[in-house]
Protein backbone atom coordinates (compact mmCIF):
# COMPACT_ATOMS: atom_id res chain seq x y z
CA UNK A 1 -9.67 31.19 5.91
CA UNK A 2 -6.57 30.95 3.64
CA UNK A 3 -5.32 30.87 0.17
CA UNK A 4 -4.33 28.13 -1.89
CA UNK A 5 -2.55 26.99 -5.30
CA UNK A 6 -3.49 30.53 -6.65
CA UNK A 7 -6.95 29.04 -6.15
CA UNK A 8 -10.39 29.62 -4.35
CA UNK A 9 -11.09 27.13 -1.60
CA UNK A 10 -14.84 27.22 -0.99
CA UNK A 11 -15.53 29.64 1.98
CA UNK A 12 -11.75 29.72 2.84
CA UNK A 13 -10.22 33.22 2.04
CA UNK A 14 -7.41 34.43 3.79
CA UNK A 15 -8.29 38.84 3.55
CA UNK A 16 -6.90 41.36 5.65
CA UNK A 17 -8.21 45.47 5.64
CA UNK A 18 -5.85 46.96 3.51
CA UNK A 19 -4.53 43.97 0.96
CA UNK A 20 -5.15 45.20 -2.31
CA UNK A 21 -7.91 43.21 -4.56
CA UNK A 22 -8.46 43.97 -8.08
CA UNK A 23 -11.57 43.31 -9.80
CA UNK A 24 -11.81 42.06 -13.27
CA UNK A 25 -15.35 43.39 -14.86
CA UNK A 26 -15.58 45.71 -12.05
CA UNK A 27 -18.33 47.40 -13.84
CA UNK A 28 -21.08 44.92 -13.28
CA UNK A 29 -23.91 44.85 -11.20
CA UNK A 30 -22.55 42.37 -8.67
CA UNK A 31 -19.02 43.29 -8.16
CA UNK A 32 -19.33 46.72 -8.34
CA UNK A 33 -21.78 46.45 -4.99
CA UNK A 34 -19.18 43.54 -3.66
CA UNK A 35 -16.29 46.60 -4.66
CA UNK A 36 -18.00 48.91 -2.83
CA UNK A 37 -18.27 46.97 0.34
CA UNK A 38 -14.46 46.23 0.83
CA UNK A 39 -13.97 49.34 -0.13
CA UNK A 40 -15.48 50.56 2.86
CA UNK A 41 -14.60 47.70 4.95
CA UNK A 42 -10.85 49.04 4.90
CA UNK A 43 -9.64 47.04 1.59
CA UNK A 44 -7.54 48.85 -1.51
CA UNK A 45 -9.56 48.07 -4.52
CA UNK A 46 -8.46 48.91 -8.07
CA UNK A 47 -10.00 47.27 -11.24
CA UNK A 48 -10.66 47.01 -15.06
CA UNK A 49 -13.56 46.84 -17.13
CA UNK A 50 -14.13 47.43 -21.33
CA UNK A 51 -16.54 50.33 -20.98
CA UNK A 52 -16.99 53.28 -18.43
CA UNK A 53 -20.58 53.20 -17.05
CA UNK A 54 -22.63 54.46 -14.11
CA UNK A 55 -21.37 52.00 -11.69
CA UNK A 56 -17.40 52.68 -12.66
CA UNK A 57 -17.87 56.51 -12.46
CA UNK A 58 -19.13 56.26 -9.28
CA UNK A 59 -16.27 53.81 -8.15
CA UNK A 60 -14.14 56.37 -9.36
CA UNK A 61 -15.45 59.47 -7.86
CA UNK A 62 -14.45 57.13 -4.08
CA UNK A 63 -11.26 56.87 -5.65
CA UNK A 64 -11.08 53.78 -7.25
CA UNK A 65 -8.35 53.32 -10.01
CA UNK A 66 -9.88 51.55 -13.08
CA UNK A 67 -8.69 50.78 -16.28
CA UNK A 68 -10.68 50.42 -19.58
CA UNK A 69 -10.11 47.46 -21.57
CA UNK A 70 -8.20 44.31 -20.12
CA UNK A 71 -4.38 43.96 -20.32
CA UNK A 72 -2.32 41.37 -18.74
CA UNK A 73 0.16 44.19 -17.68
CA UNK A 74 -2.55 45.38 -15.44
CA UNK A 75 -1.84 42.30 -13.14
CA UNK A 76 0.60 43.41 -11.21
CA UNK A 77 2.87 41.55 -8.25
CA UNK A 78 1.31 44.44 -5.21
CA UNK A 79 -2.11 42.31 -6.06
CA UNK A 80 -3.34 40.39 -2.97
CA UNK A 81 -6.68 38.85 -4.67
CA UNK A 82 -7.49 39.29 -7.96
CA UNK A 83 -12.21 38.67 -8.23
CA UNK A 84 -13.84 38.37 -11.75
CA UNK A 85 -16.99 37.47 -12.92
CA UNK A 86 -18.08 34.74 -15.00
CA UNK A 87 -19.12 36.99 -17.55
CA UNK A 88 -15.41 37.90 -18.48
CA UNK A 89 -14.69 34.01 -19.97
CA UNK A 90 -12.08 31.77 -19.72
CA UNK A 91 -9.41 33.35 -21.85
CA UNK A 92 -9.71 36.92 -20.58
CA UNK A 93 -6.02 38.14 -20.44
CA UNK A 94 -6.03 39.39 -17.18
CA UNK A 95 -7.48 36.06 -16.30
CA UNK A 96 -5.06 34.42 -17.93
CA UNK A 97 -2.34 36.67 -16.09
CA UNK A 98 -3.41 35.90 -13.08
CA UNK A 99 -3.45 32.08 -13.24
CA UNK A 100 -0.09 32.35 -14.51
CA UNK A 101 0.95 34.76 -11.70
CA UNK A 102 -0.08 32.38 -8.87
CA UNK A 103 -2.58 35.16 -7.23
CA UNK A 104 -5.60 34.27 -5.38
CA UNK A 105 -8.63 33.85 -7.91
CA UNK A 106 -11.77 34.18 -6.46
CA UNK A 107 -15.39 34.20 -8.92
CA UNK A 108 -17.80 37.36 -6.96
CA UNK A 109 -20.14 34.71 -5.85
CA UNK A 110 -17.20 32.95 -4.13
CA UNK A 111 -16.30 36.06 -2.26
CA UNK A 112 -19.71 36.82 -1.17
CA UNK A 113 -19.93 32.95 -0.27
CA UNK A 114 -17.18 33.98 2.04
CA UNK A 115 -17.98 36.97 3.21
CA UNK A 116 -21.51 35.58 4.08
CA UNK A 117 -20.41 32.53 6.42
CA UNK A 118 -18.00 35.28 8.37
CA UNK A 119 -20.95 37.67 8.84
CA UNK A 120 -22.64 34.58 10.45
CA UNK A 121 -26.50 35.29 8.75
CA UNK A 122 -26.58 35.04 5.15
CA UNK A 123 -29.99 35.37 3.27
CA UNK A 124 -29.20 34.04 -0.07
CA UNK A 125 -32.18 34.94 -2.58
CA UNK A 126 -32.98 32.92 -5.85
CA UNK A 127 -35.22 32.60 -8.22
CA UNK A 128 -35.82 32.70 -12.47
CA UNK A 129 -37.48 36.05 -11.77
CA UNK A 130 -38.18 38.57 -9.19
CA UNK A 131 -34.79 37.71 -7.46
CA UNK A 132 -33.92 41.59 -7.79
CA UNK A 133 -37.35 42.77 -6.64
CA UNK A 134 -37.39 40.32 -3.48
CA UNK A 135 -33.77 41.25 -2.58
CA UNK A 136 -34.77 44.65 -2.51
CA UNK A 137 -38.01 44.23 -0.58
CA UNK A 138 -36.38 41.75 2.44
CA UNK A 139 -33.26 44.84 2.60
CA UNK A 140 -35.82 47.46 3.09
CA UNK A 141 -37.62 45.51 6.11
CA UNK A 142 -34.17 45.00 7.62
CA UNK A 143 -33.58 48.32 7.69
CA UNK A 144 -36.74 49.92 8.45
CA UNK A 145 -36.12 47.48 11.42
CA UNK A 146 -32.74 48.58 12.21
CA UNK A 147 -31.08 45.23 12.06
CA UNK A 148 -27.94 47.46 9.96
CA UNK A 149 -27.66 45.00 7.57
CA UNK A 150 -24.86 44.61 4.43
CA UNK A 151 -26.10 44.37 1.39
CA UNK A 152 -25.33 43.52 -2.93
CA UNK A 153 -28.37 43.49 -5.19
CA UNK A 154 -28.93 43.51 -8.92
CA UNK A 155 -30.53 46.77 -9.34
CA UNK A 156 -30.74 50.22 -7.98
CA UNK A 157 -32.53 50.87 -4.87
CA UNK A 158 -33.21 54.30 -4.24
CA UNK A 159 -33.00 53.87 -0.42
CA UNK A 160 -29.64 52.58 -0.34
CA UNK A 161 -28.81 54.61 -2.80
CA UNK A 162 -27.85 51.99 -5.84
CA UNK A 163 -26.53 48.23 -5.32
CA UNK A 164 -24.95 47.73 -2.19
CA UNK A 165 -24.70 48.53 1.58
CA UNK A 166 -22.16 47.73 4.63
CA UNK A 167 -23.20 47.12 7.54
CA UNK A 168 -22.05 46.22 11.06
CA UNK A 169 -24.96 43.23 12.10
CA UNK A 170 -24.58 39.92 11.16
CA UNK A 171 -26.65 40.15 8.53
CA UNK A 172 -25.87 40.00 4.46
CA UNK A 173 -28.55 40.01 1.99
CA UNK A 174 -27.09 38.52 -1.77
CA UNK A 175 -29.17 38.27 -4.81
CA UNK A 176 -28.03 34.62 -5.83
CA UNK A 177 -28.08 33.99 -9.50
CA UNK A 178 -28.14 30.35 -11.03
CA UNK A 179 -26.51 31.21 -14.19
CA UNK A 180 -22.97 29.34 -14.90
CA UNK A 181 -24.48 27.42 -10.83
CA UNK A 182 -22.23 30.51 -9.34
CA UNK A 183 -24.95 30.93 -6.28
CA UNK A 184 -23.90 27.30 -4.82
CA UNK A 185 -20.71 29.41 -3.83
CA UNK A 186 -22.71 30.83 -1.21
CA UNK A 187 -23.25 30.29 2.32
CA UNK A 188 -26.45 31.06 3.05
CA UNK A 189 -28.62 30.76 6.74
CA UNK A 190 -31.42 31.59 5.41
CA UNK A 191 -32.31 30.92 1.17
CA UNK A 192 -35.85 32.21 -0.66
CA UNK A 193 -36.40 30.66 -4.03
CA UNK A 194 -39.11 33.03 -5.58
CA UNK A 195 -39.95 30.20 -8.25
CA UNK A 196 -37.78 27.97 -10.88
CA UNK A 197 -38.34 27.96 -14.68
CA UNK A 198 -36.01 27.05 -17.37
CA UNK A 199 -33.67 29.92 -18.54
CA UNK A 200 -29.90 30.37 -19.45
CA UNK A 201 -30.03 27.90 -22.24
CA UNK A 202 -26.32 28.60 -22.63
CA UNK A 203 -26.17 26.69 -18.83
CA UNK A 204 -28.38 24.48 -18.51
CA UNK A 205 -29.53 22.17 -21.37
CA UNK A 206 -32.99 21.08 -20.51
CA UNK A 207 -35.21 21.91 -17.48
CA UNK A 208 -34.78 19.31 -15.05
CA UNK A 209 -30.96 20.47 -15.19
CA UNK A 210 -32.03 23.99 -13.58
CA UNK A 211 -33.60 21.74 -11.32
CA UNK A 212 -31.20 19.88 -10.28
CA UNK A 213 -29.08 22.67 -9.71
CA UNK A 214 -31.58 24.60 -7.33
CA UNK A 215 -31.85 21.41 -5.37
CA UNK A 216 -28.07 21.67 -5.08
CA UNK A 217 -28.40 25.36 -3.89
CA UNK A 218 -31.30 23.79 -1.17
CA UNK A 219 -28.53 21.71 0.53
CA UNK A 220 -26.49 24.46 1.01
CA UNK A 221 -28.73 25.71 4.09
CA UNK A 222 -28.17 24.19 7.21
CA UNK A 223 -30.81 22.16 9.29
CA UNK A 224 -30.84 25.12 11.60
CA UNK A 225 -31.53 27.75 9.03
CA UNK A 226 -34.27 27.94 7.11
CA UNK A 227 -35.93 27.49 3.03
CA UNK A 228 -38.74 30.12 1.87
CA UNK A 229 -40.08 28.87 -1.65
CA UNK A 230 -42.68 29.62 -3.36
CA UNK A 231 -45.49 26.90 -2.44
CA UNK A 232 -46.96 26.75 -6.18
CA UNK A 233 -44.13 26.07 -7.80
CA UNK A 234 -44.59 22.71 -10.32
CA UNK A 235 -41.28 21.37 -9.21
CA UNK A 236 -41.86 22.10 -5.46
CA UNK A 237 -42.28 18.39 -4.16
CA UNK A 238 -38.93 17.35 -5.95
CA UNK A 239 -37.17 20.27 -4.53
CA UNK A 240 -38.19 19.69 -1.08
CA UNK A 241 -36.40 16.22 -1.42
CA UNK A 242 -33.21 17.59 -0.41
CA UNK A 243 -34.10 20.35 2.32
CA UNK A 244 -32.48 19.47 5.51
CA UNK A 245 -33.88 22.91 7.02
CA UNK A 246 -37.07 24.14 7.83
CA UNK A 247 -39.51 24.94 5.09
CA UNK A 248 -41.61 28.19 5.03
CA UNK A 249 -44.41 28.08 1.75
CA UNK A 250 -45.89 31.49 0.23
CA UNK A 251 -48.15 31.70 -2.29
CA UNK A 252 -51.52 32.69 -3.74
CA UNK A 253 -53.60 30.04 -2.23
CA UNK A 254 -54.77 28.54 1.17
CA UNK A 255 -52.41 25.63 1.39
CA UNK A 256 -49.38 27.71 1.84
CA UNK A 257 -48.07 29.02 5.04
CA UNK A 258 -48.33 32.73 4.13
CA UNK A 259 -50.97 33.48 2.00
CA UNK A 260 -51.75 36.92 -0.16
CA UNK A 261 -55.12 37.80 -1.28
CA UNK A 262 -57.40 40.69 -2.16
CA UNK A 263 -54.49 41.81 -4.51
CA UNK A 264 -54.98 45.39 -6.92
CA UNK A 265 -52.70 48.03 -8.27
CA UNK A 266 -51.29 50.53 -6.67
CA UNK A 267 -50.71 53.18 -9.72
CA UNK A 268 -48.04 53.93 -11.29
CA UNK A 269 -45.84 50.95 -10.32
CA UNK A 270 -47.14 49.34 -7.14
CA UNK A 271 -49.50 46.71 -5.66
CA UNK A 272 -51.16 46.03 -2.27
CA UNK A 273 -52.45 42.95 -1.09
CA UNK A 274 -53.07 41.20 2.31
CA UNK A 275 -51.15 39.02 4.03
């Protein structure tokens, strides 16, 4: 892996434990889990976001220096990688500072695109809904199985506790979002599409464009990994043009390969089915 032009190669970053990478939007659901796990895989990590929250207090209390609002004097020369999030736009100043600096720039999907192809089993899951929910379901089975996998999810799981966990197996479970196409940075082994509908209007103009782009995240997985989709979706048989891997189908119905039925509620917040 190595750095470039002050630029991200795909899957080709050049980190050592104890280089210094600061985080622009540190805050947010995704890099503050991707924060947390250099941080405890032996990397300084320092940061800025506009507002103190949950996830920056708790970045803090590990001893994480972060800065509130975004300053191009915050971009300093000790930086070794400077990650932001698409969510910060184009013209943020410490964006700006960077570029103008040289430093490696790397998006958080980019990173964890990275960090998944050197953990060597990446499980990359996507979806217009329930990505959060499914990430957190597969993360629990790998654990309850002791497979000691890493983790960076969306939401707060209370058996973690919150968004993210390292781990020493080859294993790395990502929730991969669509919006601004940032999940075909990963490297996924393994990739579960829990169902495709239009949203992010913003992105993607018209439907067949979120299409188009999940069929781009589909080639991403190798022939020798594997695709898990849902087996109902409308668009399946146009997705399934591009898989080069195995295909595993779930669903509600008998044509799928795994099947649920006799589904109820579990009160308050649960359901039960079989399988």
């Amino acid at each position: 892996m190595e750095k470039w032009g002050g630029l991200a190669k795909k899957g080709r970053i050049s980190l050592k434990p104890g280089d210094h990478l600061y985080f622009i939007g540190i805050g947010g659901a995704r890099l503050s889990a991707l924060a947390k796990i250099m941080l405890e895989s032996g990397y300084k990590v320092t940061g800025s976001d506009r507002n103190s929250s949950r996830n920056t207090a708790e970045l803090e209390a590990r001893g994480v220096k972060i800065y509130y609002g975004h300053q191009e004097t915050q971009i300093t020369d000790d930086l070794d990688v400077v990650v932001y999030t698409n969510a910060v736009g184009e013209q943020n100043p410490e964006l700006l500072a960077a570029k103008a600096k040289g430093l490696p720039l790397y998006e958080g999907a980019e990173l964890l695109g990275a960090l998944m192809k050197e953990k060597g089993m990446g499980i990359a899951v996507a979806g217009t809904h329930g990505k959060t929910t499914t990430t957190a379901m597969i993360s629990l089975l790998l654990i309850k199985g002791e497979k000691d996998p890493t983790i960076e999810v969306g939401g707060e799981m209370k058996e973690l506790p919150g968004n993210h966990r390292t781990g020493r197996s080859p294993y790395f479970v990502v929730e991969a979002c669509e919006f601004r196409r940032s999940f075909l940075f990963l490297s996924p082994q393994i990739a579960v599409i829990t169902n495709v509908d239009w949203d992010h209007p913003d992105c993607f103009p018209s439907a067949d464009a979120v299409v188009d782009t999940f069929k781009e995240f589909i080639t991403l997985v190798p022939p020798e990994g594997r695709l898990i989709i849902w087996g109902e979706d409308p668009n399946l048989k146009q997705l399934l043009t591009v898989a080069k891997a195995p295909v595993t189908t779930f669903g509600l119905t008998p044509e799928v390969d795994w099947c649920c039925t006799e589904i109820e509620p579990v009160p308050p917040m649960g359901i039960k089915g079989k399988l």
